[in-house]
N, C-alpha and C. Protein backbone atom coordinates (compact mmCIF):
# COMPACT_ATOMS: atom_id res chain seq x y z
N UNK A 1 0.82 -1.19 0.00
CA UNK A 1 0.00 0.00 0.00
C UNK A 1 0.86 1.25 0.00
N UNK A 2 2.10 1.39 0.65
CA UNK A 2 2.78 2.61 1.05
C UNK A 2 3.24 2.65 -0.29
N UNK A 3 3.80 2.00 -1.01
CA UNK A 3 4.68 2.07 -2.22
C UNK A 3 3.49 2.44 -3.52
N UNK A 4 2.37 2.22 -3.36
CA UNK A 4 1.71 2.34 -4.36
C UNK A 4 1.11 3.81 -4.11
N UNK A 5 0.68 3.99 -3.12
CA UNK A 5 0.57 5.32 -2.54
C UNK A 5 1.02 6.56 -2.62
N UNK A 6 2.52 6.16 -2.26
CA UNK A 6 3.47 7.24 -2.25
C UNK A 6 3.75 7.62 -3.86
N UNK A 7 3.34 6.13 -4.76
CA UNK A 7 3.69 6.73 -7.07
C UNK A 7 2.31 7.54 -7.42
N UNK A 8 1.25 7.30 -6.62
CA UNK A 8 0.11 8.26 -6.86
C UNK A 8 0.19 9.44 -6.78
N UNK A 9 0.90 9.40 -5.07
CA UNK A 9 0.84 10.83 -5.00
C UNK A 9 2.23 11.22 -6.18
N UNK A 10 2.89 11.22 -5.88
CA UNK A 10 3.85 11.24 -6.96
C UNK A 10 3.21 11.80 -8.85
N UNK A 11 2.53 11.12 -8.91
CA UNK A 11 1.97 11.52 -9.86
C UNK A 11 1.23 12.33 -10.40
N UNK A 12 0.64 12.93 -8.78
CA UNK A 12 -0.61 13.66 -8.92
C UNK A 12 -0.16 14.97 -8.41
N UNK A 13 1.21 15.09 -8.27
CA UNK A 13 2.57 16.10 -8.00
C UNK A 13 2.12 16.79 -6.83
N UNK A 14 1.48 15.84 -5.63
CA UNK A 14 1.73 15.95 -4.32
C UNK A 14 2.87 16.01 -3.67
N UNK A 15 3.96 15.74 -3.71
CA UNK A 15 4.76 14.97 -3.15
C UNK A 15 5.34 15.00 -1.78
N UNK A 16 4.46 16.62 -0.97
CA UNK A 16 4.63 16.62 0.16
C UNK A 16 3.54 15.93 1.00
N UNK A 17 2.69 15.30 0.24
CA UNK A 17 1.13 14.74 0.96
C UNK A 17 1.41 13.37 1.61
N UNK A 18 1.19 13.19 2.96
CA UNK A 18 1.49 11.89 3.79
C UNK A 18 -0.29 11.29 3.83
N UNK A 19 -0.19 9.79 4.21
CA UNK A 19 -0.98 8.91 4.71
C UNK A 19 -1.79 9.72 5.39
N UNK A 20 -0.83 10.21 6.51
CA UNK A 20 -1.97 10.36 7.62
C UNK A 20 -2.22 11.88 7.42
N UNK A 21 -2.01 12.48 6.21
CA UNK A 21 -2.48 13.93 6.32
C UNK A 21 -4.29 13.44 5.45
N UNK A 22 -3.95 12.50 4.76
CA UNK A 22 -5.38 12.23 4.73
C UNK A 22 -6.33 12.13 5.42
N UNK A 23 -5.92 11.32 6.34
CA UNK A 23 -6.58 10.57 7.73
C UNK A 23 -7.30 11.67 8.25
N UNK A 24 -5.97 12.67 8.40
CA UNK A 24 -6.60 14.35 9.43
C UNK A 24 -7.49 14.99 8.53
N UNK A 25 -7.33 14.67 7.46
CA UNK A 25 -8.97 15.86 6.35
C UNK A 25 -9.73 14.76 6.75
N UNK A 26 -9.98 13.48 6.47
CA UNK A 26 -11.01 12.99 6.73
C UNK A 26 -11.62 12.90 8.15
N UNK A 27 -11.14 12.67 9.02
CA UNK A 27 -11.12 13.27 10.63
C UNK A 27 -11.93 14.87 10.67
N UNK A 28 -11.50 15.60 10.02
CA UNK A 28 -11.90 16.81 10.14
C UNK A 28 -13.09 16.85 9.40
N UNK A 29 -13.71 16.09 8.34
CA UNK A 29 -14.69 16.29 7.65
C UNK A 29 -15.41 15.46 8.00
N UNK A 30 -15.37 14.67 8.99
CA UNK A 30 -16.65 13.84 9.91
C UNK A 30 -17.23 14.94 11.36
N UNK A 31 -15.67 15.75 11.73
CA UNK A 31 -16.44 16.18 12.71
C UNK A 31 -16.89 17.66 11.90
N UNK A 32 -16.86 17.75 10.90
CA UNK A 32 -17.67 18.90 10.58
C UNK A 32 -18.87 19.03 9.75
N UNK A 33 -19.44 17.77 9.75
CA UNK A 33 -20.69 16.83 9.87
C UNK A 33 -21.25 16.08 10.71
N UNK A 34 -20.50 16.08 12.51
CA UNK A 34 -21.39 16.08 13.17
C UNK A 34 -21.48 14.71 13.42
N UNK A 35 -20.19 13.80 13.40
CA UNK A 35 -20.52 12.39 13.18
C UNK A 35 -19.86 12.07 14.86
N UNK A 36 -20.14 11.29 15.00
CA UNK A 36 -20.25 10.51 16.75
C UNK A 36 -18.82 10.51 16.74
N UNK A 37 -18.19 10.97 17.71
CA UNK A 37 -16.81 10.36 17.75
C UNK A 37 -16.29 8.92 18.00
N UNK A 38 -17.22 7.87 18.42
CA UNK A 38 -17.35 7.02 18.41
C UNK A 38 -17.14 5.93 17.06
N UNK A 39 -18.06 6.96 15.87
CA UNK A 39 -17.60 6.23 14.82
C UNK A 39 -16.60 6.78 14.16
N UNK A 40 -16.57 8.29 14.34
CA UNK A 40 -14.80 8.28 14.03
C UNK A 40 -13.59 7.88 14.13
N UNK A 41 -13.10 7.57 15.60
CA UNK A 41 -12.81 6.36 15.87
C UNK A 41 -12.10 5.62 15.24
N UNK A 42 -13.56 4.61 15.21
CA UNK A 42 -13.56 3.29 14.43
C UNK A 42 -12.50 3.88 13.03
N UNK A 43 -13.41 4.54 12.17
CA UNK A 43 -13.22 4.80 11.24
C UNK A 43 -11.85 5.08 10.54
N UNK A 44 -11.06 5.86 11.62
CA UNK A 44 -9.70 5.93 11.61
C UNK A 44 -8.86 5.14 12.16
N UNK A 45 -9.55 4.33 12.52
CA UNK A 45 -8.27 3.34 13.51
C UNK A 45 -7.67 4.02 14.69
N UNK A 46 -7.93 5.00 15.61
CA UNK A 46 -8.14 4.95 16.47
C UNK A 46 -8.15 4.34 17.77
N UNK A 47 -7.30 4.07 18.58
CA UNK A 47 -7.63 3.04 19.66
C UNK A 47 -8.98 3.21 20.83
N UNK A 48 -8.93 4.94 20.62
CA UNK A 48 -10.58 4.90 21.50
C UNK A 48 -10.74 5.74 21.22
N UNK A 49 -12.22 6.93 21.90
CA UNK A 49 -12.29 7.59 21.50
C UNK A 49 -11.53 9.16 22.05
N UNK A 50 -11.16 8.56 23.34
CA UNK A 50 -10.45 10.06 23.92
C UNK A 50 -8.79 10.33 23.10
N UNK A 51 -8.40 9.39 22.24
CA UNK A 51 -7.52 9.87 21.17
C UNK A 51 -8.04 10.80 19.74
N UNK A 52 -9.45 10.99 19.68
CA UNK A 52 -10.03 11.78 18.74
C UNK A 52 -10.48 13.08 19.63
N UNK A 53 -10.44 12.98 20.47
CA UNK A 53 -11.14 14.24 21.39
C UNK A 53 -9.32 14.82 21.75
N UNK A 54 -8.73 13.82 21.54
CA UNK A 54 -7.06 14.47 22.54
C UNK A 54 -6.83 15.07 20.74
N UNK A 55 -6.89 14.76 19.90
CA UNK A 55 -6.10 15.07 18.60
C UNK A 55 -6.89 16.27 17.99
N UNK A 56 -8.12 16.23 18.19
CA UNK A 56 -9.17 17.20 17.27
C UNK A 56 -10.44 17.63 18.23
N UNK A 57 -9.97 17.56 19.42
CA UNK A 57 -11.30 18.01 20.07
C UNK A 57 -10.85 19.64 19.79
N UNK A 58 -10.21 21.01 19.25
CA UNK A 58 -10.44 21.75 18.85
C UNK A 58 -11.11 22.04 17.43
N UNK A 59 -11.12 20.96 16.87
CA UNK A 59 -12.04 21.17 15.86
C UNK A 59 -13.61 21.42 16.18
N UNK A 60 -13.99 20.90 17.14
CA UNK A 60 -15.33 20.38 17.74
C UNK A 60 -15.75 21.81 18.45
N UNK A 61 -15.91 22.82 17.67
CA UNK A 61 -16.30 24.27 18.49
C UNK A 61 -17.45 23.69 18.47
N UNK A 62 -18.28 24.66 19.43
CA UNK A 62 -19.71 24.56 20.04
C UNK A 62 -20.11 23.59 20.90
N UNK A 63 -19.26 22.60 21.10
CA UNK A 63 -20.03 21.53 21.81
C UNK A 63 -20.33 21.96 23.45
N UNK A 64 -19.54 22.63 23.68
CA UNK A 64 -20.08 23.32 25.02
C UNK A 64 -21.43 23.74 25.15
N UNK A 65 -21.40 24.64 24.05
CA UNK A 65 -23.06 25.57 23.71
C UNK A 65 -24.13 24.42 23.56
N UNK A 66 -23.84 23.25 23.02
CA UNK A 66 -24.71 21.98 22.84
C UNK A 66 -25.39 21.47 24.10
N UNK A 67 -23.90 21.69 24.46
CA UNK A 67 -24.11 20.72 26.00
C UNK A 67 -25.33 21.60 27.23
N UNK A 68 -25.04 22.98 27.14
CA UNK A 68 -25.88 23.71 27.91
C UNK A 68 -26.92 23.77 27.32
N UNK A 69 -26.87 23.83 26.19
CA UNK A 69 -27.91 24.06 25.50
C UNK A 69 -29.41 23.03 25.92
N UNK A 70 -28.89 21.81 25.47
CA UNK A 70 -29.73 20.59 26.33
C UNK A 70 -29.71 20.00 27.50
N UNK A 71 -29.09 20.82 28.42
CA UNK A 71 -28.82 20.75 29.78
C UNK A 71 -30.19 21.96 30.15
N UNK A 72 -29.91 23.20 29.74
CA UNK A 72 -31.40 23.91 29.73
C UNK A 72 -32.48 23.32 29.16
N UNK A 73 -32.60 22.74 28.49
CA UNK A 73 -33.95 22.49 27.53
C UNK A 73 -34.68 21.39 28.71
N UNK A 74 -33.59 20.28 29.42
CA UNK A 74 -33.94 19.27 30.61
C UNK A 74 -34.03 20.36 31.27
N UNK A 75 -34.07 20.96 31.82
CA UNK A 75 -34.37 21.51 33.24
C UNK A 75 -35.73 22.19 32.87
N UNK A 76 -35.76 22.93 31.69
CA UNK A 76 -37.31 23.66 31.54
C UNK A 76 -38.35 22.80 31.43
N UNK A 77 -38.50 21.57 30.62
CA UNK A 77 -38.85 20.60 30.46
C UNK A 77 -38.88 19.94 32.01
N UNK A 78 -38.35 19.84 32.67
CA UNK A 78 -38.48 19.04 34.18
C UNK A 78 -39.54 20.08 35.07
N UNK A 79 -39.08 21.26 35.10
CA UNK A 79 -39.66 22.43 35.53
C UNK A 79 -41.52 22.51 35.28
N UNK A 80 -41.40 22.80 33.51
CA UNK A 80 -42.75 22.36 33.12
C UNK A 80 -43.65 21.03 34.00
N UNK A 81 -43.15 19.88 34.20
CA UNK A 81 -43.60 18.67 34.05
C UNK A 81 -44.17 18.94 35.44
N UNK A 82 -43.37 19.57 36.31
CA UNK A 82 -43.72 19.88 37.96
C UNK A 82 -44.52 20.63 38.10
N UNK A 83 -44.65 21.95 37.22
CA UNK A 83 -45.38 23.00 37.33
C UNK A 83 -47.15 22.48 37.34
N UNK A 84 -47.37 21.46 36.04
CA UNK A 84 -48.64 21.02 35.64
C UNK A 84 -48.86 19.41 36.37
N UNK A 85 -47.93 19.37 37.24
CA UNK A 85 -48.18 18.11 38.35
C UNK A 85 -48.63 18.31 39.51
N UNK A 86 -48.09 19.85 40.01
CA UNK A 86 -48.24 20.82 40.78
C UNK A 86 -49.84 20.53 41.34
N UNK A 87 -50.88 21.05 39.91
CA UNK A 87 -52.24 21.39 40.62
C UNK A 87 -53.06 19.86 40.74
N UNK A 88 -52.49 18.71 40.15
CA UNK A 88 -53.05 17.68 40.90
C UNK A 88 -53.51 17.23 42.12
């Protein structure tokens, strides 16, 4: 694979383009579609997933805002559920 790899790129007058610089666009274009890191992962060979969160968890803006985000939405939603349990 490396040898056949390396005459492609070669050919395609890459010749500074590595294996794993692929790996990292494709890495980067799962999490910028939002794909589970779980199957990213997999996908890259990966040994788990806190090696995709240690390598590219700056790619992953917003997930904070996510996280509160549906951390509020449970609490209003819990809030609601009490409010109209309330006059029972």
């Amino acid at each position: 694979m490396d040898n056949r790899y390396r005459a492609l790129v070669f050919t395609a007058a890459y010749t500074g383009l590595r294996i794993h610089d692929l790996r990292r666009t494709a890495v980067a274009l799962w999490i910028a579609v939002d794909a589970n890191p779980v199957d990213i992962a997999r996908r890259a060979g990966h040994s788990s997933v806190s090696v995709v969160i240690d390598r590219y968890g700056h790619l992953m803006p917003g997930t904070q805002d996510k996280v509160t985000d549906a951390l509020d939405t449970l609490a209003n939603e819990s809030n609601l559920t009490r409010a109209a349990t309330a006059g029972c």
